[in-house]
C-alpha atoms as a PDB file:
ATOM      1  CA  UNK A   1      13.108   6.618   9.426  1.00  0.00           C
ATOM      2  CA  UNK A   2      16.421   6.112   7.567  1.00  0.00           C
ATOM      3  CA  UNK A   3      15.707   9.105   4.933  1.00  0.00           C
ATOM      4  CA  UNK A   4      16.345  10.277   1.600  1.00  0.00           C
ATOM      5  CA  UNK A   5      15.769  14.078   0.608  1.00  0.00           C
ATOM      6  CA  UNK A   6      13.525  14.804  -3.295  1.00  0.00           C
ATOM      7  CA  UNK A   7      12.107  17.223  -4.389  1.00  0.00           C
ATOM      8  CA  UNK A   8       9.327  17.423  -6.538  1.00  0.00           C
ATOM      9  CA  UNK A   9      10.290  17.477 -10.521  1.00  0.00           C
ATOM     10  CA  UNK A  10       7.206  17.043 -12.459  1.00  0.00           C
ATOM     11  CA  UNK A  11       3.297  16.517 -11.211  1.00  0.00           C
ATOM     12  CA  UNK A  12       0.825  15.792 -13.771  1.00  0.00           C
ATOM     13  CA  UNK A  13      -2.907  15.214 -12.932  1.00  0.00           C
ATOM     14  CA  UNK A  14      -3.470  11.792 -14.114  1.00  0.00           C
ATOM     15  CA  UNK A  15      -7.430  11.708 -13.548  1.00  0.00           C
ATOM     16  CA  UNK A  16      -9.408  14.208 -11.335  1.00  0.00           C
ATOM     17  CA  UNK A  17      -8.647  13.070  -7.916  1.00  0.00           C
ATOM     18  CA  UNK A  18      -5.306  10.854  -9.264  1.00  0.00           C
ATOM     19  CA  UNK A  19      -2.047  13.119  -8.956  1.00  0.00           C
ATOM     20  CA  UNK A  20       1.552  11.211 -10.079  1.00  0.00           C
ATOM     21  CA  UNK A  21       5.053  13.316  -8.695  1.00  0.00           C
ATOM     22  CA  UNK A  22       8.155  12.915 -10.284  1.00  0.00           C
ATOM     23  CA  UNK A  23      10.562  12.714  -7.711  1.00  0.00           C
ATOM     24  CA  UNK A  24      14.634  13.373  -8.237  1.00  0.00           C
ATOM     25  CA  UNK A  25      17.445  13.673  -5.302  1.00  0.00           C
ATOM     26  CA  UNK A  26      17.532  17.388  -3.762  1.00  0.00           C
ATOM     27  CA  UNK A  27      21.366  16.956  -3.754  1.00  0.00           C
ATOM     28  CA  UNK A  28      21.324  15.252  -7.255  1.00  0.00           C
ATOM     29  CA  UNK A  29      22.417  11.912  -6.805  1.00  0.00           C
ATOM     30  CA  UNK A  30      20.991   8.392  -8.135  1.00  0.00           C
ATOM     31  CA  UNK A  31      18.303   7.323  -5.474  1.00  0.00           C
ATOM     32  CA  UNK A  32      18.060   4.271  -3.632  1.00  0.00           C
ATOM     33  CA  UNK A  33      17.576   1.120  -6.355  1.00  0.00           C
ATOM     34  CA  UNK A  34      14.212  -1.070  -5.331  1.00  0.00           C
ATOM     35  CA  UNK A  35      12.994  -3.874  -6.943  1.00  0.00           C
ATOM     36  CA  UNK A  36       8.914  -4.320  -8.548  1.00  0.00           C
ATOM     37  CA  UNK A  37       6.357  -3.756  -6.322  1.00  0.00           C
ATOM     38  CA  UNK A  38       8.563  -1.772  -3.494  1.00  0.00           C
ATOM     39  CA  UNK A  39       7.076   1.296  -1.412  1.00  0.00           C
ATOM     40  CA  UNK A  40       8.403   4.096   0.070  1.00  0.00           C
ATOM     41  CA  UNK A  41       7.204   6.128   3.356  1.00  0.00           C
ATOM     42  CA  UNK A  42       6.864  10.127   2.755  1.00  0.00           C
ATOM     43  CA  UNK A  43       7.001  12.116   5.847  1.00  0.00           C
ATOM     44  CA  UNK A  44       4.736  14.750   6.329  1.00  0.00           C
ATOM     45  CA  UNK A  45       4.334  17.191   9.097  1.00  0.00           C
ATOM     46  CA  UNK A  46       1.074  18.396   9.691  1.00  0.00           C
ATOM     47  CA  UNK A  47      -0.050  20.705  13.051  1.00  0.00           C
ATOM     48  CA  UNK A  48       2.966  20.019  14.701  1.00  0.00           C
ATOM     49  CA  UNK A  49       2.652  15.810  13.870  1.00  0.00           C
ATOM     50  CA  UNK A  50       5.020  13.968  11.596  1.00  0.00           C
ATOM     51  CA  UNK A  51       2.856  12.077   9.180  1.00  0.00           C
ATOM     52  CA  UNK A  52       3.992   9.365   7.046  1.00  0.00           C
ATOM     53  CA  UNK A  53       1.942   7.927   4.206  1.00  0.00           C
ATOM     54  CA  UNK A  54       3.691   4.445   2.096  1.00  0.00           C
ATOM     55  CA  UNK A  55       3.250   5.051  -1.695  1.00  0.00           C
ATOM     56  CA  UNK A  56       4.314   1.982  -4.092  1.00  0.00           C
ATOM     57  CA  UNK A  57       6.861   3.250  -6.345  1.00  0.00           C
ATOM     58  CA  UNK A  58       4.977   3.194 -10.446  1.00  0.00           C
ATOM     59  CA  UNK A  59       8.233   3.775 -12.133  1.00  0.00           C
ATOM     60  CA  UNK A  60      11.217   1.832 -13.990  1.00  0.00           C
ATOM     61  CA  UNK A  61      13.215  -0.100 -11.324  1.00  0.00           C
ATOM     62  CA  UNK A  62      15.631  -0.160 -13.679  1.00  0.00           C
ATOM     63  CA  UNK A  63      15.995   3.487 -13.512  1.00  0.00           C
ATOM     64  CA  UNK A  64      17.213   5.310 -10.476  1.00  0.00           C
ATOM     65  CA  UNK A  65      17.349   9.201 -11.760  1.00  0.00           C
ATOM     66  CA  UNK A  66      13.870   9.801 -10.760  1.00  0.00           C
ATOM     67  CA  UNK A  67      10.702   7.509  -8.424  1.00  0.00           C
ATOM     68  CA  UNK A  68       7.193   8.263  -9.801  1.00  0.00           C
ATOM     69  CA  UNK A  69       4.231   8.055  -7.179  1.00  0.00           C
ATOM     70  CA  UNK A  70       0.825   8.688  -7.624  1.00  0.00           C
ATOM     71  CA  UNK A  71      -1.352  10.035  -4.766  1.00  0.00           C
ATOM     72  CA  UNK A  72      -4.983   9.660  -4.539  1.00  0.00           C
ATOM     73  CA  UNK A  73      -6.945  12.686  -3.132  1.00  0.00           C
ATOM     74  CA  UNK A  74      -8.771  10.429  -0.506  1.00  0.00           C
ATOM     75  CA  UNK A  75     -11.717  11.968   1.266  1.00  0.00           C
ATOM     76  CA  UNK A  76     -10.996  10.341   4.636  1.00  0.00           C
ATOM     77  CA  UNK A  77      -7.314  11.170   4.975  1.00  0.00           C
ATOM     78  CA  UNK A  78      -5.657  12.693   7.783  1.00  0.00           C
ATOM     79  CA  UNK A  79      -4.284  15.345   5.356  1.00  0.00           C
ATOM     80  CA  UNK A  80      -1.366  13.560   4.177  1.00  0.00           C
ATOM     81  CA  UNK A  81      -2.812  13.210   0.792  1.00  0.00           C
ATOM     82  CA  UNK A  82      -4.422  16.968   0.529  1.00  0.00           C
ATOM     83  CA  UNK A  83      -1.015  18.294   1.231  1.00  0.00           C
ATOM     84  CA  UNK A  84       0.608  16.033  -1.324  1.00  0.00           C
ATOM     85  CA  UNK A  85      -2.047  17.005  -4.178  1.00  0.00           C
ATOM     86  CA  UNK A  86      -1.016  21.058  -2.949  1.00  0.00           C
ATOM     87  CA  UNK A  87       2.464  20.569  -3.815  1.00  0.00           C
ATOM     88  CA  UNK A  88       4.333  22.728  -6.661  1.00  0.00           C
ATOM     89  CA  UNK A  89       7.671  21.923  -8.231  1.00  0.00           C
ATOM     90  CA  UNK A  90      10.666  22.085  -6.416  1.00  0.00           C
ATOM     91  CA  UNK A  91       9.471  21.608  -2.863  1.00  0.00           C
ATOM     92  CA  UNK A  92      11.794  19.350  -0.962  1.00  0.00           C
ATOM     93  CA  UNK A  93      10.248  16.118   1.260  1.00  0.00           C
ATOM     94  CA  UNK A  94      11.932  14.001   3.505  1.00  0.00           C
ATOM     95  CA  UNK A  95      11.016  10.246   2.437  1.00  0.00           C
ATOM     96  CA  UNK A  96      12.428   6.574   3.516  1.00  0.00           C
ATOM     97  CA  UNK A  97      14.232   3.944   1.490  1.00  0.00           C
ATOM     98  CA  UNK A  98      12.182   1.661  -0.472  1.00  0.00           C
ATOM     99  CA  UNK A  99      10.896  -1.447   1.031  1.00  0.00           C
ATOM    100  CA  UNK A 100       9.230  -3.937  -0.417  1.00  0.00           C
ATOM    101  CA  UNK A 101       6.245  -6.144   0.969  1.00  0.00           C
ATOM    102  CA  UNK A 102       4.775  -7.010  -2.391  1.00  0.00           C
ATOM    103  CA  UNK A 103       7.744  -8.828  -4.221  1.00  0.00           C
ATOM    104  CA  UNK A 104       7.548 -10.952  -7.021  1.00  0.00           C
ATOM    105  CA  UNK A 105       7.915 -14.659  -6.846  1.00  0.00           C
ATOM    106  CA  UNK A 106      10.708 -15.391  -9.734  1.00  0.00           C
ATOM    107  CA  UNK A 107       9.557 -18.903 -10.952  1.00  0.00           C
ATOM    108  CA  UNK A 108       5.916 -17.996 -11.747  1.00  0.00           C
ATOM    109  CA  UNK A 109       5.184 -19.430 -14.961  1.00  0.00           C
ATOM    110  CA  UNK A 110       2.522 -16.757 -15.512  1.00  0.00           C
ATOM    111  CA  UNK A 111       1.533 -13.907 -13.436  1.00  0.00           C
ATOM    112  CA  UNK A 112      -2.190 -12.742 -13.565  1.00  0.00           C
ATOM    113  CA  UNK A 113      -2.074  -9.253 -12.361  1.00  0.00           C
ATOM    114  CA  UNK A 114      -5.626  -7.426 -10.574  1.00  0.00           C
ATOM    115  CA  UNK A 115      -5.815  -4.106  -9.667  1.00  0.00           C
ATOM    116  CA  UNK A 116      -9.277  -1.767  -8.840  1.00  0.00           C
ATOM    117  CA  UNK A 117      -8.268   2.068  -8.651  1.00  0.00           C
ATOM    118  CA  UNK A 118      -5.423   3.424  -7.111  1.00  0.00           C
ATOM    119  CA  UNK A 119      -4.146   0.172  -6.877  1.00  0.00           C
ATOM    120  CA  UNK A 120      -2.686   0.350  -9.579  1.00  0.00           C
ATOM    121  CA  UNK A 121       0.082   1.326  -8.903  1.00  0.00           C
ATOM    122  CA  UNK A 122       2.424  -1.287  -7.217  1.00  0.00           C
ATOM    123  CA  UNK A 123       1.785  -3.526 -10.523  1.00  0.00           C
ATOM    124  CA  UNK A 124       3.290  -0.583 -13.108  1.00  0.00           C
ATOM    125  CA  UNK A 125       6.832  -1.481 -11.950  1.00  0.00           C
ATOM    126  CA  UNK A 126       6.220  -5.177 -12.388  1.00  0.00           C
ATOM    127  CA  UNK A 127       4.949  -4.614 -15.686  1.00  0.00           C
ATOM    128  CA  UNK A 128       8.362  -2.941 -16.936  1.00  0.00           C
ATOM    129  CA  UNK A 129      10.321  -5.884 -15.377  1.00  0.00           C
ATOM    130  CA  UNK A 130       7.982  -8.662 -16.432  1.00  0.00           C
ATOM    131  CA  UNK A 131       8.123  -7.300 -20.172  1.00  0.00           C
ATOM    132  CA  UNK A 132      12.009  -6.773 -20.179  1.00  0.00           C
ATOM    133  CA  UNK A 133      11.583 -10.853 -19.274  1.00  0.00           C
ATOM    134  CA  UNK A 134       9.799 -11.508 -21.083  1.00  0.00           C
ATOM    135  CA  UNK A 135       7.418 -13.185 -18.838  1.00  0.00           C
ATOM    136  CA  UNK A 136       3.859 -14.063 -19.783  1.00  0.00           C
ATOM    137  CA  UNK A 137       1.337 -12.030 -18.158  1.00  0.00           C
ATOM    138  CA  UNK A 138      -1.710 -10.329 -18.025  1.00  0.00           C
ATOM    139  CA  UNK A 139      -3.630  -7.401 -16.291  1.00  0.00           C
ATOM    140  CA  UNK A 140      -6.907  -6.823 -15.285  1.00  0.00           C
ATOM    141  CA  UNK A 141      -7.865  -3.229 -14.117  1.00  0.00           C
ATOM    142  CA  UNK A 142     -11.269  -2.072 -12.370  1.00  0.00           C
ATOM    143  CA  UNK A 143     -12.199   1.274 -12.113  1.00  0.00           C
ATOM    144  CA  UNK A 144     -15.110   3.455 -12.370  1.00  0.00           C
ATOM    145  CA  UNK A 145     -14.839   4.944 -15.832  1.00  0.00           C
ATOM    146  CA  UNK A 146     -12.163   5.992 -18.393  1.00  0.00           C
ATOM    147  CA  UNK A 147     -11.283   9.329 -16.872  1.00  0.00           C
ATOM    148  CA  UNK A 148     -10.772   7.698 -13.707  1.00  0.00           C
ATOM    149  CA  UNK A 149      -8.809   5.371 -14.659  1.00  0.00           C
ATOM    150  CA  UNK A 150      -5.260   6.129 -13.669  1.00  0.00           C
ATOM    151  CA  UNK A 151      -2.461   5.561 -16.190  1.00  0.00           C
ATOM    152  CA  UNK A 152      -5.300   4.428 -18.863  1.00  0.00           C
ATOM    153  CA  UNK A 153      -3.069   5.908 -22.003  1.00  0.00           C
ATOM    154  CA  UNK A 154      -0.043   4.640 -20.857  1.00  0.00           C
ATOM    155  CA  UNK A 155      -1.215   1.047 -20.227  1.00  0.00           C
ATOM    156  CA  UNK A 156      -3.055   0.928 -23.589  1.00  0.00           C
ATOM    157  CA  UNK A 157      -0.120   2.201 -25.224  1.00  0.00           C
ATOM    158  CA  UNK A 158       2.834   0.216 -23.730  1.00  0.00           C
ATOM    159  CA  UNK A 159       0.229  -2.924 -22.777  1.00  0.00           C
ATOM    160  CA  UNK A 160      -2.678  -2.889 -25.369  1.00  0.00           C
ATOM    161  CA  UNK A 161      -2.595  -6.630 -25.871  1.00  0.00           C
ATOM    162  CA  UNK A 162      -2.092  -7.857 -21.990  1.00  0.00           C
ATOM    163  CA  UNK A 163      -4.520  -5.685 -20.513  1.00  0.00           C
ATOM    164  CA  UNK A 164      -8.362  -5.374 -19.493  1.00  0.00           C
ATOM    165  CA  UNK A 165      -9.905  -2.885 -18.313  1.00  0.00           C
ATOM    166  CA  UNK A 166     -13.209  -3.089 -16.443  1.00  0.00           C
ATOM    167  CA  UNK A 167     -15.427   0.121 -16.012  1.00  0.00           C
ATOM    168  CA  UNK A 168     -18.095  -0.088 -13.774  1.00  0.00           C
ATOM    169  CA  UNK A 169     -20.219   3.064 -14.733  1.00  0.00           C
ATOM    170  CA  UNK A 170     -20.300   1.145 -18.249  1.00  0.00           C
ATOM    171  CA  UNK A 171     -21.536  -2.066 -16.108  1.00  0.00           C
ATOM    172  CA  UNK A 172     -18.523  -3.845 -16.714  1.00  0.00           C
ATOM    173  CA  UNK A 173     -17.382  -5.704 -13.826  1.00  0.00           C
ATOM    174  CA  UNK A 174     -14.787  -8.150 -13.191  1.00  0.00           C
ATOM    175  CA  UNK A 175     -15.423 -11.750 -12.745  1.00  0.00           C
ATOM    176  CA  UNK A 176     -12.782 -12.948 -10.425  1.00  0.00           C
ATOM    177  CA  UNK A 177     -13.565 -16.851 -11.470  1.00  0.00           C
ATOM    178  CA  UNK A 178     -13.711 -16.370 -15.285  1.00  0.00           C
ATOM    179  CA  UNK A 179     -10.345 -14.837 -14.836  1.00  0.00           C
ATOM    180  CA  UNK A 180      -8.406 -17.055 -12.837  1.00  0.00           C
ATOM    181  CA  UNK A 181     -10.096 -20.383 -14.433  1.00  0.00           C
ATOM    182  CA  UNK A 182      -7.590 -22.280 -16.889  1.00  0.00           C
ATOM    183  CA  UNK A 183      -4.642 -20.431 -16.022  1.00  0.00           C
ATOM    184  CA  UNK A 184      -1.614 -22.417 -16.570  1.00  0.00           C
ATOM    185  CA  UNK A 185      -0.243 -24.313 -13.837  1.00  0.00           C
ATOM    186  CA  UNK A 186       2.351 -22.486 -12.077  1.00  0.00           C
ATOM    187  CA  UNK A 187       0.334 -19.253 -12.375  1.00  0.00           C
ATOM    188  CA  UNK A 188       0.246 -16.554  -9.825  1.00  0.00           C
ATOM    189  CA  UNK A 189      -1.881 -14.028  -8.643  1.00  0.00           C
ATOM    190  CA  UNK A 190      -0.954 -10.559  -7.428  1.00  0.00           C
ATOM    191  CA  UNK A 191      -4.096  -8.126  -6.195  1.00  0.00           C
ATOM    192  CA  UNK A 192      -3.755  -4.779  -5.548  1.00  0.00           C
ATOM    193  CA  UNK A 193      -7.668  -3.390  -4.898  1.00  0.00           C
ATOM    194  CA  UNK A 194     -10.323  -2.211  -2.280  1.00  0.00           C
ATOM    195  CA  UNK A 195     -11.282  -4.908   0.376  1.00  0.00           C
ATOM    196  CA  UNK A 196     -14.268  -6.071  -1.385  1.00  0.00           C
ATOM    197  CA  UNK A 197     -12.748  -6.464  -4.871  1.00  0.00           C
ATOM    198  CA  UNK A 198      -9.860  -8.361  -2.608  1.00  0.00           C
ATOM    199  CA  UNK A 199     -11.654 -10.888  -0.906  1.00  0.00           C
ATOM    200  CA  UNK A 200     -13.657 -11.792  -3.893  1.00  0.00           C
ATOM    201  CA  UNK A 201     -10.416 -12.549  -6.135  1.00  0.00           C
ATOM    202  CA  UNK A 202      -8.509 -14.470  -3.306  1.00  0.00           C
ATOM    203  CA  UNK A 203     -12.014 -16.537  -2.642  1.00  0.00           C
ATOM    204  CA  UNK A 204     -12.196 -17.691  -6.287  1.00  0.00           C
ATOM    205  CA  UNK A 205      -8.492 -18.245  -6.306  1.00  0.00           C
ATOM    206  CA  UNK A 206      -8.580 -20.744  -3.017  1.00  0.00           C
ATOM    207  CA  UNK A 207     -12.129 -22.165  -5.062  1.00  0.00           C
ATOM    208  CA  UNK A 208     -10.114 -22.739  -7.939  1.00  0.00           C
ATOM    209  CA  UNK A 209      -7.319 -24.530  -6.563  1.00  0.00           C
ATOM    210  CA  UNK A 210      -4.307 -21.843  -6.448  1.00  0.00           C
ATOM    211  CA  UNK A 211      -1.929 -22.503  -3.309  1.00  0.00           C
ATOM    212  CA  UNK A 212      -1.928 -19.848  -0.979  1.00  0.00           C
ATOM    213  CA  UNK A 213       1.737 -19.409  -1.775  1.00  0.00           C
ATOM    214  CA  UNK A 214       0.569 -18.297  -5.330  1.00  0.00           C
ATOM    215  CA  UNK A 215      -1.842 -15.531  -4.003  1.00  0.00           C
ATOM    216  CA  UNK A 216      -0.232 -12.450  -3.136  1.00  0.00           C
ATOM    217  CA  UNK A 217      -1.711  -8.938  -1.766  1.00  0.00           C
ATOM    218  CA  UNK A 218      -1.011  -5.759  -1.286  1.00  0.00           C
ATOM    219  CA  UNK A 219      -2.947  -3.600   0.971  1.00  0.00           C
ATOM    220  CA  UNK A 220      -4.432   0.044   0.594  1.00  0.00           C
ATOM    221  CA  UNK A 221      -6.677   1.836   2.761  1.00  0.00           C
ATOM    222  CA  UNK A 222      -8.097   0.571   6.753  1.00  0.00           C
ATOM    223  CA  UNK A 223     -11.169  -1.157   7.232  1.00  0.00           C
ATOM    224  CA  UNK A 224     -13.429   2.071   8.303  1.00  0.00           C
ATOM    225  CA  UNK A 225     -14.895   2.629  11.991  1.00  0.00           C
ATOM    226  CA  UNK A 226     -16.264   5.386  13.898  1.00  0.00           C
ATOM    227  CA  UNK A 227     -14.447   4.547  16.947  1.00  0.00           C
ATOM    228  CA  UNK A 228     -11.448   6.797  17.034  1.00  0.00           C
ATOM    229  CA  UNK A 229     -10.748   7.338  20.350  1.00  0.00           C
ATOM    230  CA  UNK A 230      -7.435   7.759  22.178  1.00  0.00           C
ATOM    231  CA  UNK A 231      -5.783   5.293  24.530  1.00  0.00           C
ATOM    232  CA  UNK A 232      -3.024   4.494  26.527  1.00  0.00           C
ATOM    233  CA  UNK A 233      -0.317   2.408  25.421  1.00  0.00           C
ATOM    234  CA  UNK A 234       2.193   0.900  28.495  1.00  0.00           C
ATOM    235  CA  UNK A 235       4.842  -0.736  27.179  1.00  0.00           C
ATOM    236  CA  UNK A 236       5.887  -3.695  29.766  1.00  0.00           C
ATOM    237  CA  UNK A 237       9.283  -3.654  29.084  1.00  0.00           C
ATOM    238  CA  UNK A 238      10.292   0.017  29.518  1.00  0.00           C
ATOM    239  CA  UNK A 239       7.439   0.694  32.045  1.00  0.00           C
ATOM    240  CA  UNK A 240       6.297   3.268  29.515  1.00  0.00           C
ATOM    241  CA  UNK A 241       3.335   5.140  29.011  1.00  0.00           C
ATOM    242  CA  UNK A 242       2.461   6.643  25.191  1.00  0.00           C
ATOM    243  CA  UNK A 243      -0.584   8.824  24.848  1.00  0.00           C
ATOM    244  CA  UNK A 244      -2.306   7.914  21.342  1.00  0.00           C
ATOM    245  CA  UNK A 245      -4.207  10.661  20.081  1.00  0.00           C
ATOM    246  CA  UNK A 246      -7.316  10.153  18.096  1.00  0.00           C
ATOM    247  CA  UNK A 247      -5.362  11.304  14.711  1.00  0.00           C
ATOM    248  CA  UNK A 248      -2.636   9.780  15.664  1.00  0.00           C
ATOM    249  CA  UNK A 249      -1.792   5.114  14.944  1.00  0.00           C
ATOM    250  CA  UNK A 250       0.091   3.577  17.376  1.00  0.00           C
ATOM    251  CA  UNK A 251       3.083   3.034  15.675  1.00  0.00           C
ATOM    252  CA  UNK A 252       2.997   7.199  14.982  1.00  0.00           C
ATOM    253  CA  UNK A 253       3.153   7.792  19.061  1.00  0.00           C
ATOM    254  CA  UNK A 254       5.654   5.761  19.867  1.00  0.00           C
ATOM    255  CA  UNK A 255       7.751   7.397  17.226  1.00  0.00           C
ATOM    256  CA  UNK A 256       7.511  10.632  18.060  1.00  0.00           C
ATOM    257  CA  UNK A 257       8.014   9.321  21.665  1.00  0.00           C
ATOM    258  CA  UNK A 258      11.069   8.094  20.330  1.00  0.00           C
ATOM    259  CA  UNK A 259      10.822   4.318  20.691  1.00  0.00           C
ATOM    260  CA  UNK A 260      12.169   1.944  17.890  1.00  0.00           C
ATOM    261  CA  UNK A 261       9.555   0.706  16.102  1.00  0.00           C
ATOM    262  CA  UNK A 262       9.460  -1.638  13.005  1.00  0.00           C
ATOM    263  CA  UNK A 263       7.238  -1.232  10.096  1.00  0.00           C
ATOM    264  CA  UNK A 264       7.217  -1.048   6.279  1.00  0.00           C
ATOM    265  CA  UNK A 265       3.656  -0.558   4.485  1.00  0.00           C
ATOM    266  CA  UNK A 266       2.146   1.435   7.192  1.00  0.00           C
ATOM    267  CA  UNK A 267      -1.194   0.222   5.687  1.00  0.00           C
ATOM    268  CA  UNK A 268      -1.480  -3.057   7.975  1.00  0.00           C
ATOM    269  CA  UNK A 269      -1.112  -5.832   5.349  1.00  0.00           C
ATOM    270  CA  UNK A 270       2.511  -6.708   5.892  1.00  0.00           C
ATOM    271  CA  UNK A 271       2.665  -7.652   9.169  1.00  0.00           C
ATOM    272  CA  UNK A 272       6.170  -5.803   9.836  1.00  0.00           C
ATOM    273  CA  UNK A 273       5.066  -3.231  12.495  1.00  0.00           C
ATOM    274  CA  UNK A 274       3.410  -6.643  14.517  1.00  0.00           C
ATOM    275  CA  UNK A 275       3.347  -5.882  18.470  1.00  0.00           C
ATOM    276  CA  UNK A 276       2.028  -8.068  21.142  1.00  0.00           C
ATOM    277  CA  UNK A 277      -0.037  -7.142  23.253  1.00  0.00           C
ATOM    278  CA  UNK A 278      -0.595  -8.764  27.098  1.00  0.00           C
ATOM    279  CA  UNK A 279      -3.688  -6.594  27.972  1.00  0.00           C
ATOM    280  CA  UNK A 280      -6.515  -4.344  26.764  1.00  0.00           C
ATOM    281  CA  UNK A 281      -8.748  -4.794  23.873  1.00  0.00           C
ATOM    282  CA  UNK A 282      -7.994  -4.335  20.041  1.00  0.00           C
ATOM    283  CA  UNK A 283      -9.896  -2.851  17.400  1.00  0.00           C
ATOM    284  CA  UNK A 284      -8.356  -4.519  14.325  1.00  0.00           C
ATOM    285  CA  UNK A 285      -8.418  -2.285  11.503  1.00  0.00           C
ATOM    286  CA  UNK A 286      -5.754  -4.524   9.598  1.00  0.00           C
ATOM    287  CA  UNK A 287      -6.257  -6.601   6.589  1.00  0.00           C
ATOM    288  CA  UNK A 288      -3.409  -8.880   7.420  1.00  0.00           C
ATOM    289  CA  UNK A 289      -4.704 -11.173  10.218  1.00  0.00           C
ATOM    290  CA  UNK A 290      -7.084 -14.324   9.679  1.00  0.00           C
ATOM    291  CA  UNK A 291     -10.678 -13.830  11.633  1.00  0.00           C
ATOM    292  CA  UNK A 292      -8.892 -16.552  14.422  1.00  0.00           C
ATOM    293  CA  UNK A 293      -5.720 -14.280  15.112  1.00  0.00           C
ATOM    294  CA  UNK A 294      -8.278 -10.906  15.490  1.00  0.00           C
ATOM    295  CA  UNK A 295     -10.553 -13.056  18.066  1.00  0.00           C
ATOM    296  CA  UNK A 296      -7.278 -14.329  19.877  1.00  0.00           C
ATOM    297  CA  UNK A 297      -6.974 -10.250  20.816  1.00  0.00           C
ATOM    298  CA  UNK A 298      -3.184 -11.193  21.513  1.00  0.00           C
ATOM    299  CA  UNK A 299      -1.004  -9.133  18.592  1.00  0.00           C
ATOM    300  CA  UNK A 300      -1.973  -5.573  16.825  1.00  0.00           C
ATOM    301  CA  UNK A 301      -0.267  -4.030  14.254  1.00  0.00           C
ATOM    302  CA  UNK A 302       0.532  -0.906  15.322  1.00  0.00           C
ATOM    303  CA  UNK A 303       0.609   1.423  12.103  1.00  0.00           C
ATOM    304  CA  UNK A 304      -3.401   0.914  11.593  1.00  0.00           C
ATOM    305  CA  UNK A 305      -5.104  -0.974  14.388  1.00  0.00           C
ATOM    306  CA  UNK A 306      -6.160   0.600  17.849  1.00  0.00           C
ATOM    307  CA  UNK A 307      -7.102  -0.330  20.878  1.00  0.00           C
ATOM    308  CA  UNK A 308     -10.599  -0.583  22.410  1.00  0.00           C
ATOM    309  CA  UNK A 309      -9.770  -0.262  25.897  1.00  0.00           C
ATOM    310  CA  UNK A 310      -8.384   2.563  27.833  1.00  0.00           C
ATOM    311  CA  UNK A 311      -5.043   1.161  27.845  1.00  0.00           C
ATOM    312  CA  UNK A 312      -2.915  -1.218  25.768  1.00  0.00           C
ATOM    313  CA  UNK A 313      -0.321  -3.097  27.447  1.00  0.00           C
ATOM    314  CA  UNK A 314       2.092  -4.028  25.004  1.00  0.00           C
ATOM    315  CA  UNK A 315       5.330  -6.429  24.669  1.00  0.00           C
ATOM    316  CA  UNK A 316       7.933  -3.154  24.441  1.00  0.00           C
END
C-alpha cells in the first residue's frame, strides 16, 4: 500500500457509536488531493496482522490541510474499528492514497442523494462540491433516531432546505418510489446504505425507468455468514500456496505473503481486487456481482469473499 503518514488532530463523538478523526500530515505537508466520494485504506496492526479498513473521506475536497473520517463502532468488526474509536490525539497511522470507486458523473442534471447510517459519509464531500456548483440536488438520510444520526447539525445547518431526514424509531421510513418518481430527466441516483435499504432504492429506480448508468452504489459492510473457516489458496501461476486464516480475507494473505494484489474499497462493491478462480468453491460475500456471475463460481473478489472448499485455485 503506497502510504501516507497522519496523525490524529481532532476526534469528536458525533453520536454514541459514530466517532469522526481529523486527520493532518505527521510531517506537515498538504495531503494527497481526492475528488467527492473518494476513500482511503487505514492500516491497522492488530495481534501481529496488518489490518486495513477503507473509510470515504467526509471532508472539503477542496481542502487538503486536513481528511475527516468517521468510524462506526461496529459490533462485528475484526477490531479495526474498536481500535480506531480508542485512539487519542496525536497518534500517528499509516494510511493509503485516496481512491475513488464512487465518483460523480459530471453531466447529471440533478443528483438525488440516499444514504441510511454510516453511509453517510461518502455523500458529505459531494455535497460541498455540488453546492460550490451549484448543482441541483437533494438528500435523503435514514437513520434510527436524531442522536444517531451522524452529522445531523451540520447537515441541517449547511443543507436545511435539500435535505430529509427519515427516523425510523419515529416510524418514518423512506419510500424509495415516492422519492425517485418525477425526477427530472437526466437525474441520478447515488446510494450509500445497508443491503436492504440498497436493493430497495435500486429496484424502484430500474421500476421507474432510470438507466443503470444513472444508479450508482457504494458499498459498506459483507453480507453476514457463519462460515468462517480457513482455506487454501494455490495460485496457478506462481505454484503458490497462501494459508487464509479465519480472521484473515483473501486479499489480506496474499499481502502479507507478499504478492501484488489490486484493490481499492476493500468492502467488495468495486470490483478492483477481482481474481479468477479455476477451482474450489466460493462463498460470495460481495455485493458487487449479479446472482448469474455468483452461480458461475468462476471470479471472487478477494478483499471480502471466501472460499467454500478446502482450497482455492486461483489465476495468480
Amino acid at each position: 500500500m503506497n502510504e501516507q503518514i497522519v496523525k490524529v488532530a481532532e476526534i469528536t463523538q458525533l453520536t454514541p457509536r459514530i466517532k469522526s478523526l481529523r486527520l493532518v500530515s505527521a510531517d506537515e505537508k498538504r495531503l494527497a488531493a481526492f475528488s467527492p466520494g473518494s476513500h482511503v485504506a487505514i492500516e491497522i496492526t492488530l495481534k501481529q496482522k496488518k489490518r486495513y479498513n477503507s473509510y470515504s473521506l467526509c471532508s472539503s475536497p477542496y481542502k487538503t490541510d486536513s481528511y475527516e473520517i468517521a468510524v462506526l463502532l461496529s459490533e462485528n468488526s475484526r477490531g479495526v474499528s474498536q481500535y480506531l474509536h480508542q485512539l487519542s490525539v496525536e497518534t500517528e497511522l499509516n494510511i493509503g492514497f485516496p481512491k475513488n470507486s464512487f465518483s460523480m458523473f459530471s453531466l447529471a442534471r440533478k443528483y438525488v442523494l440516499i444514504a441510511g447510517g454510516i453511509g453517510i459519509t461518502p455523500l458529505l464531500s459531494m455535497l460541498t462540491a455540488l453546492s460550490r456548483s451549484k448543482t441541483p440536488f437533494e438528500l435523503h438520510y435514514a437513520a434510527k433516531s436524531p442522536e444517531e444520526c451522524a452529522f445531523y447539525k451540520f447537515l441541517q445547518q449547511q443543507y436545511s432546505s435539500q435535505v430529509k431526514f427519515y427516523f425510523s424509531k419515529k416510524g418514518d421510513r423512506l419510500d424509495p418510489k415516492q422519492v425517485l418518481k418525477e425526477q427530472p430527466l437526466g437525474t441520478h441516483l447515488y446510494l450509500c446504505a445497508p443491503h436492504s435499504l440498497m436493493a430497495d432504492c435500486r429496484s424502484a429506480a430500474q421500476a421507474l425507468g432510470y438507466p443503470n448508468s444513472a444508479i450508482h452504489r457504494e458499498l459498506f459492510g459483507a453480507v453476514k455468514t457463519n462460515k468462517v473457516k480457513p482455506f487454501t489458496a494455490i495460485l496457478a501461476q506462481s505454484k503458490k500456496e497462501v494459508e487464509v486464516t479465519p480472521d484473515q480475507t483473501l486479499l489480506e494473505a496474499l499481502e502479507a505473503a507478499d504478492i501484488a494484489a489490486n484493490y481499492s474499497c476493500r468492502a467488495g462493491g468495486c470490483g478492483a481486487c477481482e481474481v479468477k478462480v479455476l477451482e474450489g468453491e466460493i462463498i460470495h460475500l460481495d455485493s458487487y456481482y449479479s446472482s448469474e456471475e455468483k452461480a458461475a463460481q468462476d471470479r471472487i473478489l478477494a478483499c471480502i469473499s471466501r472460499a467454500k472448499s478446502k482450497q482455492l485455485v486461483i489465476d495468480l
